[in-house]
N, C-alpha and C. Protein backbone atom coordinates (compact mmCIF):
# COMPACT_ATOMS: atom_id res chain seq x y z
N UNK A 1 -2.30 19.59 1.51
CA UNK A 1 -1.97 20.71 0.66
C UNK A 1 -0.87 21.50 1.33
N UNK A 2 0.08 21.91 0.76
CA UNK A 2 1.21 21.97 1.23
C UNK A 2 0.93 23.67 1.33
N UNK A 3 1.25 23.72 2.56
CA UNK A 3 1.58 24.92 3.26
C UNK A 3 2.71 26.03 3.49
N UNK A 4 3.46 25.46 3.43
CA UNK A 4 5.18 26.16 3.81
C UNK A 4 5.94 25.78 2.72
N UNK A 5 6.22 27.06 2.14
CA UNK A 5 7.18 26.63 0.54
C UNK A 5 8.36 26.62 0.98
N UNK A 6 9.25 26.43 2.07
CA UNK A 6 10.71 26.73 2.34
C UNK A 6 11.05 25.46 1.47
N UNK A 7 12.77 24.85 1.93
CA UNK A 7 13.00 23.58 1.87
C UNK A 7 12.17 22.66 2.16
N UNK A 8 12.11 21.77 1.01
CA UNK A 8 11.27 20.27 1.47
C UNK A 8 12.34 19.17 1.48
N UNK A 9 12.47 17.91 2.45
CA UNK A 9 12.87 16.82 2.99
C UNK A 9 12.54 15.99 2.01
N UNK A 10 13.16 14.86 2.12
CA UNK A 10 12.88 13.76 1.31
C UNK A 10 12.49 12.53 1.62
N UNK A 11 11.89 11.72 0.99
CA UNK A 11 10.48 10.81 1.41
C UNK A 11 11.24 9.37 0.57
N UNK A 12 12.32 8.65 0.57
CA UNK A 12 12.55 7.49 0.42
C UNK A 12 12.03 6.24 0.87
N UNK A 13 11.37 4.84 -0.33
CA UNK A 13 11.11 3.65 0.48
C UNK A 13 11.86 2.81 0.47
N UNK A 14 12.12 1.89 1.51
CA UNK A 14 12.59 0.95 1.60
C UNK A 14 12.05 -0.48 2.10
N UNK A 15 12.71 -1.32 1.33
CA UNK A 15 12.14 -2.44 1.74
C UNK A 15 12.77 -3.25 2.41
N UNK A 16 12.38 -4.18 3.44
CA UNK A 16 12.81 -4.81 4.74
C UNK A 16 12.72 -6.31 4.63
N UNK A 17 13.39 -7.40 4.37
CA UNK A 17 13.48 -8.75 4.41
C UNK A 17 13.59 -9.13 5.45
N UNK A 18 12.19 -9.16 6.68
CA UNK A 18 12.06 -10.08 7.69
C UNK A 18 12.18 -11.28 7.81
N UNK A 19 13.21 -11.82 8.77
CA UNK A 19 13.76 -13.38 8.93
C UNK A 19 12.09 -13.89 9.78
N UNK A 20 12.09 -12.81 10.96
CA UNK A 20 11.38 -12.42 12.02
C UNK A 20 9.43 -13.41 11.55
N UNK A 21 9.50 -12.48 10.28
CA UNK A 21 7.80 -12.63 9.65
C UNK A 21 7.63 -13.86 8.43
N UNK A 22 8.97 -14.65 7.97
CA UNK A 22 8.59 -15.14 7.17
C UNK A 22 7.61 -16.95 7.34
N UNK A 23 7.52 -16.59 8.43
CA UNK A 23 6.55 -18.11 8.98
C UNK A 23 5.22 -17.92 9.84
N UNK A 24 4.87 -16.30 9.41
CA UNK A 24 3.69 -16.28 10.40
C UNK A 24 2.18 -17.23 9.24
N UNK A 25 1.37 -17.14 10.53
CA UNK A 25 0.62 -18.13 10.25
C UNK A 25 -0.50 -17.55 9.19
N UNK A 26 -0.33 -16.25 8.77
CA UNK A 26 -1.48 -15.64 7.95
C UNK A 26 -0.78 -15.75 6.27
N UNK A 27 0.19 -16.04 6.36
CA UNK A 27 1.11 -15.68 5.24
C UNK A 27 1.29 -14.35 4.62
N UNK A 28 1.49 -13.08 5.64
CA UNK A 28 1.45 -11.81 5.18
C UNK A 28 3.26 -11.97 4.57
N UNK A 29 3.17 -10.81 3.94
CA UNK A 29 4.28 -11.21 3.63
C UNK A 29 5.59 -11.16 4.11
N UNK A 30 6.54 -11.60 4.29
CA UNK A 30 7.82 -11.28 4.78
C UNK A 30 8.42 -9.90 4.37
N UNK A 31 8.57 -9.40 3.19
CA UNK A 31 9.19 -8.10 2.60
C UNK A 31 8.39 -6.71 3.14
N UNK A 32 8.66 -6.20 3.84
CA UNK A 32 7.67 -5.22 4.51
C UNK A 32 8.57 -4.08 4.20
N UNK A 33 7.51 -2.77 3.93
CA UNK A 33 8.20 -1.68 3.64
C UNK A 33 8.02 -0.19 4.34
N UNK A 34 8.95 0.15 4.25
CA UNK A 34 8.84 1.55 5.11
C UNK A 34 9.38 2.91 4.76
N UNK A 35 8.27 4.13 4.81
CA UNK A 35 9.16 5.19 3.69
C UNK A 35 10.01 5.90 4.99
N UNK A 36 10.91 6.66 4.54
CA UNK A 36 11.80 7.26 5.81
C UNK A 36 11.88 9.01 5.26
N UNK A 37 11.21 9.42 6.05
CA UNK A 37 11.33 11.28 5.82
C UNK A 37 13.11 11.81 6.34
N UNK A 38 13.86 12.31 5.80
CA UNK A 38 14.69 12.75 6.28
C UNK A 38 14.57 14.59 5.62
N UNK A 39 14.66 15.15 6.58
CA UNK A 39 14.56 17.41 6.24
C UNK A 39 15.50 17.39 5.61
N UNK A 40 15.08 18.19 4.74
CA UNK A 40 16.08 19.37 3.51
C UNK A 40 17.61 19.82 4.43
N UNK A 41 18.35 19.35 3.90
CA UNK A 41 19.90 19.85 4.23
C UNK A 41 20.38 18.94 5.32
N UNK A 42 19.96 18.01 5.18
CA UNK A 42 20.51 16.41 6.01
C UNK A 42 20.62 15.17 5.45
N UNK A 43 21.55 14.43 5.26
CA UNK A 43 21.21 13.16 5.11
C UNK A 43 20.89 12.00 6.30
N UNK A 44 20.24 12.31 7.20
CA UNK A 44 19.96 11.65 8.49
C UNK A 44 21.30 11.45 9.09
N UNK A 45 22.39 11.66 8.90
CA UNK A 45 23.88 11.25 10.16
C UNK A 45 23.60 12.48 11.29
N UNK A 46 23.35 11.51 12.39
CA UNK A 46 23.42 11.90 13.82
C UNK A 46 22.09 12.33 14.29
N UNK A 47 21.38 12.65 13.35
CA UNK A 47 19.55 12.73 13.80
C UNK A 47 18.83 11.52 14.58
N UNK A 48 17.81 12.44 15.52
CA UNK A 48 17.11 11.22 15.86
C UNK A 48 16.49 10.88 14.85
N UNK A 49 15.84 9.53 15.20
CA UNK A 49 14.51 8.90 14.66
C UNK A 49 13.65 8.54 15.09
N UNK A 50 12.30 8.97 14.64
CA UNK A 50 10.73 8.81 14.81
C UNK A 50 10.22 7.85 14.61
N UNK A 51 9.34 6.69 14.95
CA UNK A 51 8.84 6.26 14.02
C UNK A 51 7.40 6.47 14.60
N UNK A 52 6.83 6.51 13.43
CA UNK A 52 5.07 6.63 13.28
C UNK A 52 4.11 5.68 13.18
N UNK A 53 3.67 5.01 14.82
CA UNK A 53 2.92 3.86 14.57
C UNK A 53 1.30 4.23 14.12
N UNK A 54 1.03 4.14 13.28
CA UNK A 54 -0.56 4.45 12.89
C UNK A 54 -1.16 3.52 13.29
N UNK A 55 -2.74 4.11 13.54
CA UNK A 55 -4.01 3.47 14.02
C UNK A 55 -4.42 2.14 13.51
N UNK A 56 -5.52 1.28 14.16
CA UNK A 56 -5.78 0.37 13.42
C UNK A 56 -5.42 -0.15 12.14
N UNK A 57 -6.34 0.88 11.00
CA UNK A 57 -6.88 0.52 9.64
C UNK A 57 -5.95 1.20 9.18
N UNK A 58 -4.80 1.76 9.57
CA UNK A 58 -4.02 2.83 8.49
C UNK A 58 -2.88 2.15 8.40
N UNK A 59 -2.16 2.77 7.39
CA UNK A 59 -0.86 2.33 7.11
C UNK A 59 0.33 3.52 7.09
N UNK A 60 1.50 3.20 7.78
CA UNK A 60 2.63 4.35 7.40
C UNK A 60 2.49 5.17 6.04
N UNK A 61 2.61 3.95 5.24
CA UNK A 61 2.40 4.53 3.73
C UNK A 61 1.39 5.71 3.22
N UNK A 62 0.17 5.85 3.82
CA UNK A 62 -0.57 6.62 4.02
C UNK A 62 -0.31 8.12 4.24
N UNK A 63 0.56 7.76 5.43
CA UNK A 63 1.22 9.28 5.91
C UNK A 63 1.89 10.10 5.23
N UNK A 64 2.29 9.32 3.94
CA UNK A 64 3.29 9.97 3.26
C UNK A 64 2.49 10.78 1.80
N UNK A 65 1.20 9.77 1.68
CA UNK A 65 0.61 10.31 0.25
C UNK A 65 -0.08 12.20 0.52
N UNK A 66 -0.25 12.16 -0.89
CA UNK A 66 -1.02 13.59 -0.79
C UNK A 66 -2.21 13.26 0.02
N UNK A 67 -2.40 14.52 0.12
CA UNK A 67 -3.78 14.73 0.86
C UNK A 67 -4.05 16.35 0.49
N UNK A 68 -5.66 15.99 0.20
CA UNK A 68 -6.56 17.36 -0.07
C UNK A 68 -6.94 18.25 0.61
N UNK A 69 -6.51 19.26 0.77
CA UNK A 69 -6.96 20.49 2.05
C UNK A 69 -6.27 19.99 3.33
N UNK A 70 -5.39 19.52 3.37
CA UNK A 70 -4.18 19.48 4.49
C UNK A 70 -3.01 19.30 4.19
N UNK A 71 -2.09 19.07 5.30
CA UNK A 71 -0.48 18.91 5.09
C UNK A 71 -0.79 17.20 5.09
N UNK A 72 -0.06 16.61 4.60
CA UNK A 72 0.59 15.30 4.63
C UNK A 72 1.73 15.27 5.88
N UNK A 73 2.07 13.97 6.28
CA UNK A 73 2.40 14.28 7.40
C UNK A 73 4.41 14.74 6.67
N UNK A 74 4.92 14.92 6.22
CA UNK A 74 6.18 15.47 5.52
C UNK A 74 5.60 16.55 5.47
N UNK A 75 4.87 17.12 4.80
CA UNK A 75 4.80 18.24 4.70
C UNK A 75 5.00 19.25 6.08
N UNK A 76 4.00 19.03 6.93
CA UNK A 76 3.71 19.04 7.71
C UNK A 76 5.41 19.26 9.02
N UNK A 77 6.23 17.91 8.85
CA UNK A 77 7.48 17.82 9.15
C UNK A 77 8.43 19.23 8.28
N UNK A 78 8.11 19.15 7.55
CA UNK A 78 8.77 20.61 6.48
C UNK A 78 8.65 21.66 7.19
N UNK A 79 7.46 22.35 7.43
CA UNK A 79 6.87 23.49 8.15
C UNK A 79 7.53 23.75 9.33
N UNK A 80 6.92 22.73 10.31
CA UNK A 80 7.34 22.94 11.74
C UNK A 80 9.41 22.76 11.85
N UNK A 81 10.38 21.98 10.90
CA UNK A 81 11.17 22.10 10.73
C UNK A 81 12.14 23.72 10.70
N UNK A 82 11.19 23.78 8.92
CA UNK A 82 11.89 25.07 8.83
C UNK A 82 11.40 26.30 9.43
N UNK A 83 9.80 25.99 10.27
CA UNK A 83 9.91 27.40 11.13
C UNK A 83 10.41 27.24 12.53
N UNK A 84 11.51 26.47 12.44
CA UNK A 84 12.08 25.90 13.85
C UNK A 84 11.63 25.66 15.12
N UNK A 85 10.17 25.00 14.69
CA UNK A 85 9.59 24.98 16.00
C UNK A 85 9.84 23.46 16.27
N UNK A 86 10.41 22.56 15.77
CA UNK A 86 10.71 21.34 16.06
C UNK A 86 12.22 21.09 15.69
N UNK A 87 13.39 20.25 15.98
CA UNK A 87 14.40 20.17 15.25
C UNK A 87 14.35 19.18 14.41
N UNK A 88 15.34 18.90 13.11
CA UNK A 88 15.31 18.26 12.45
C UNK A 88 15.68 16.58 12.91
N UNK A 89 14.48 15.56 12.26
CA UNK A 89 14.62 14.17 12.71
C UNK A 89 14.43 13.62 11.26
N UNK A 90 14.87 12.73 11.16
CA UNK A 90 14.10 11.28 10.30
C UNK A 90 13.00 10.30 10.80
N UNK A 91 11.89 10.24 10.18
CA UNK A 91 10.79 9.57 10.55
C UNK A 91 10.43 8.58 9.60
N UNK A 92 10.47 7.30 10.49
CA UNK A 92 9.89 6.31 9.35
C UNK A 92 8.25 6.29 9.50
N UNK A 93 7.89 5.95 8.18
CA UNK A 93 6.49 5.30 8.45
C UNK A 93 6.86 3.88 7.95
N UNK A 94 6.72 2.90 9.43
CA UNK A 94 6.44 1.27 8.21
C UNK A 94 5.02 0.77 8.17
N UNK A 95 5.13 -0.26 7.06
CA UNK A 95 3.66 -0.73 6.75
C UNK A 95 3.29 -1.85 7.58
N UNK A 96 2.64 -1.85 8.89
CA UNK A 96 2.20 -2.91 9.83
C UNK A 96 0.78 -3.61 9.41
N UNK A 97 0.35 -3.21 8.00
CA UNK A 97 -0.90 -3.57 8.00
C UNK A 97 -0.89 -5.12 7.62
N UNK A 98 -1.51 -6.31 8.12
CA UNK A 98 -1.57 -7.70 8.08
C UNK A 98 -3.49 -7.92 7.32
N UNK A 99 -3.52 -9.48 6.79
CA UNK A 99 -4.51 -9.40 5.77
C UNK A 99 -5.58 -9.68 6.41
N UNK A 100 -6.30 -9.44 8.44
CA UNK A 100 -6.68 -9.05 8.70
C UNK A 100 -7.22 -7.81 8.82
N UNK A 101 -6.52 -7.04 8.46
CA UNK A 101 -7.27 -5.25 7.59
C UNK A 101 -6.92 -4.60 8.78
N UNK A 102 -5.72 -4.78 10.14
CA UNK A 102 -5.21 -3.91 10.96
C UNK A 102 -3.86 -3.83 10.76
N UNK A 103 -3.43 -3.11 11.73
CA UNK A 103 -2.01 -2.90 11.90
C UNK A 103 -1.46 -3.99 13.34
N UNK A 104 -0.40 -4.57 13.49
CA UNK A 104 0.28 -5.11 14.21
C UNK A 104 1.44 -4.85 15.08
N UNK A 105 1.81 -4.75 16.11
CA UNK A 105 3.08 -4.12 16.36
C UNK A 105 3.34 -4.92 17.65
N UNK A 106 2.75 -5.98 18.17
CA UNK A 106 3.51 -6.70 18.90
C UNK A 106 3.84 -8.25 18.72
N UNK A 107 4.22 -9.26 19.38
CA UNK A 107 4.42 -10.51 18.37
C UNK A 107 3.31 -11.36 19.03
N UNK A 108 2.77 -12.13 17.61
CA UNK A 108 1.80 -13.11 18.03
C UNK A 108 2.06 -14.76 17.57
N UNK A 109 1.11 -15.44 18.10
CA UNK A 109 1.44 -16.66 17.75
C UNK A 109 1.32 -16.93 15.78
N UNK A 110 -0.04 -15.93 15.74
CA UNK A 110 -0.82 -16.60 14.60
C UNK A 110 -0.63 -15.21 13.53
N UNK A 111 0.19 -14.20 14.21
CA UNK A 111 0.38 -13.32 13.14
C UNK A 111 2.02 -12.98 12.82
N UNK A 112 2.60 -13.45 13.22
CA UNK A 112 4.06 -13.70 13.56
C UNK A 112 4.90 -12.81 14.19
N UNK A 113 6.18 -12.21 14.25
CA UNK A 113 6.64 -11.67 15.67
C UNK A 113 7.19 -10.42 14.70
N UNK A 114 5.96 -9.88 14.83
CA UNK A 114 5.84 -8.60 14.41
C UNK A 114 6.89 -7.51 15.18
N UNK A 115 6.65 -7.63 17.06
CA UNK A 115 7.91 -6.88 17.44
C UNK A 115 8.88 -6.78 17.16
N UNK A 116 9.20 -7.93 17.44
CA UNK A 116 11.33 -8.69 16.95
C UNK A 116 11.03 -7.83 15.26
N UNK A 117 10.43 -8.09 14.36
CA UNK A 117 10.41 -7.46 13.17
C UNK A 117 10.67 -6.59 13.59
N UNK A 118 10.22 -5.27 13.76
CA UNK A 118 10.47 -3.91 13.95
C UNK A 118 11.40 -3.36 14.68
N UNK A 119 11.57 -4.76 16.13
CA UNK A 119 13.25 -3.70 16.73
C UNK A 119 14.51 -4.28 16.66
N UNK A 120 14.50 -5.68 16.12
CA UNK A 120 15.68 -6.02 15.32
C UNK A 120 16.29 -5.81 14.13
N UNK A 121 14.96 -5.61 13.02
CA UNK A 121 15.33 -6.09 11.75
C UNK A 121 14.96 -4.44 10.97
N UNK A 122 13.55 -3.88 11.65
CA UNK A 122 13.79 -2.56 10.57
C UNK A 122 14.72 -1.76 11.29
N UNK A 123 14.21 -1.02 12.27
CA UNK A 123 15.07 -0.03 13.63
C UNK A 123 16.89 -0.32 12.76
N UNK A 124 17.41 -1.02 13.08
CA UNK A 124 18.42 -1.36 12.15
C UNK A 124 18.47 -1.10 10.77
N UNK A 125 17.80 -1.14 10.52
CA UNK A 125 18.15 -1.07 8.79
C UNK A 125 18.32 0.20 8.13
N UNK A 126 16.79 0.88 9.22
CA UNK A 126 16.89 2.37 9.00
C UNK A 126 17.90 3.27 9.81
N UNK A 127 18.61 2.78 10.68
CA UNK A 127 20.00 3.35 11.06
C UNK A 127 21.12 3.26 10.78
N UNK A 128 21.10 2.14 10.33
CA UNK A 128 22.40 1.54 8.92
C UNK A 128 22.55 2.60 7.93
N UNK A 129 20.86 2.53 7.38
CA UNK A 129 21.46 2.98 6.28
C UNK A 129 21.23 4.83 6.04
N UNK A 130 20.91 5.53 6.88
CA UNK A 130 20.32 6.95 7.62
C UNK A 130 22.13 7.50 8.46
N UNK A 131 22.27 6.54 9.20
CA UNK A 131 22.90 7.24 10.16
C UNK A 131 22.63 7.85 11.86
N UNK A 132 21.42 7.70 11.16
CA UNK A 132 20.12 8.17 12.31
C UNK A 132 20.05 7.36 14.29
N UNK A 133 19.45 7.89 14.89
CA UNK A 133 18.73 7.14 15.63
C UNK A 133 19.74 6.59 16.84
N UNK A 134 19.58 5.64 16.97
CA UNK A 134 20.23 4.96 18.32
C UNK A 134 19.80 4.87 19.85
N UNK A 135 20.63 4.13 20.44
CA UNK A 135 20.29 4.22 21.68
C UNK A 135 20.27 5.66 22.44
N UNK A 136 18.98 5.93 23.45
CA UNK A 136 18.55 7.03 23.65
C UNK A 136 18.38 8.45 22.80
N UNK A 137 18.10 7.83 21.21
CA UNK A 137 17.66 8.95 20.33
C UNK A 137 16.80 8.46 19.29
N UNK A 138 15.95 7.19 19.64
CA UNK A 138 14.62 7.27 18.95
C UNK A 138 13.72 7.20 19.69
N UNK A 139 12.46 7.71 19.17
CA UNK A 139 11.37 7.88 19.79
C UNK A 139 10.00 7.22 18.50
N UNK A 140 8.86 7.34 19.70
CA UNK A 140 7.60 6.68 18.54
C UNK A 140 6.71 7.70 19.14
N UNK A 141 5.43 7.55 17.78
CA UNK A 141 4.48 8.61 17.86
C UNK A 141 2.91 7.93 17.78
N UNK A 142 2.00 8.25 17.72
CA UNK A 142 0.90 7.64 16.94
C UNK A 142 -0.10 8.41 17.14
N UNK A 143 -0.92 8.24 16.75
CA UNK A 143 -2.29 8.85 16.72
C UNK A 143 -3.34 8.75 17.95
């Protein structure tokens, strides 16, 4: 429940065509997606970037939906933004969840190379197309 009426940021998804995932052994899918928060009065050029590895059973996607009697995590990014207690970043959430019912984030034999996915193929994509990020200006978070 959204807290801070200033400027709100914007919550775009994108989708990711892993070379990386398309032969893992579970057949999750190759097209993996990830929403990207960028704050009100930026289009991500020259911001860092976040990304948000969630727990087990959760998904990025998650982070982004409503939620009842709290901030969502944008929202949340809104607040601490515009009461300048944080500076402005772009944060992805991607979807690591595999059809084992967890999340993945390093590479396996039998679930496919989930790392190389994430620091070749998204990390890139979302700086391509953001502006964002780079060497010595992204960072990760999690729970």
């Amino acid at each position: 429940m959204r807290r801070f009426f200033g400027p709100m940021g914007s919550v775009s998804r994108l989708a990711i065509e892993s070379q990386a995932l398309k032969s893992n052994m579970l057949g999750d899918p190759s097209v993996r997606t990830v929403d990207v928060y960028v704050p009100a009065g930026h289009d991500g050029e020259g911001l860092a970037l976040l990304v948000d590895l969630v727990g087990f059973t959760g998904s990025g996607l998650s982070h982004t939906n409503w939620a009842g009697f709290r901030e969502n995590l944008p929202e949340r990014l809104d607040r601490l933004i515009g009461e300048q207690r944080m500076q402005p970043v772009v944060v992805a959430f991607p979807d690591c969840f595999t059809r084992l019912g967890g999340n993945q984030y390093i590479n396996s034999a039998a679930m496919g190379a989930r790392e190389d996915s994430m620091l070749h193929e998204m990390l890139p994509a979302i700086e391509e197309s953001y502006g964002c990020g780079g060497s010595g200006r992204r960072g990760v978070f999690s729970k």
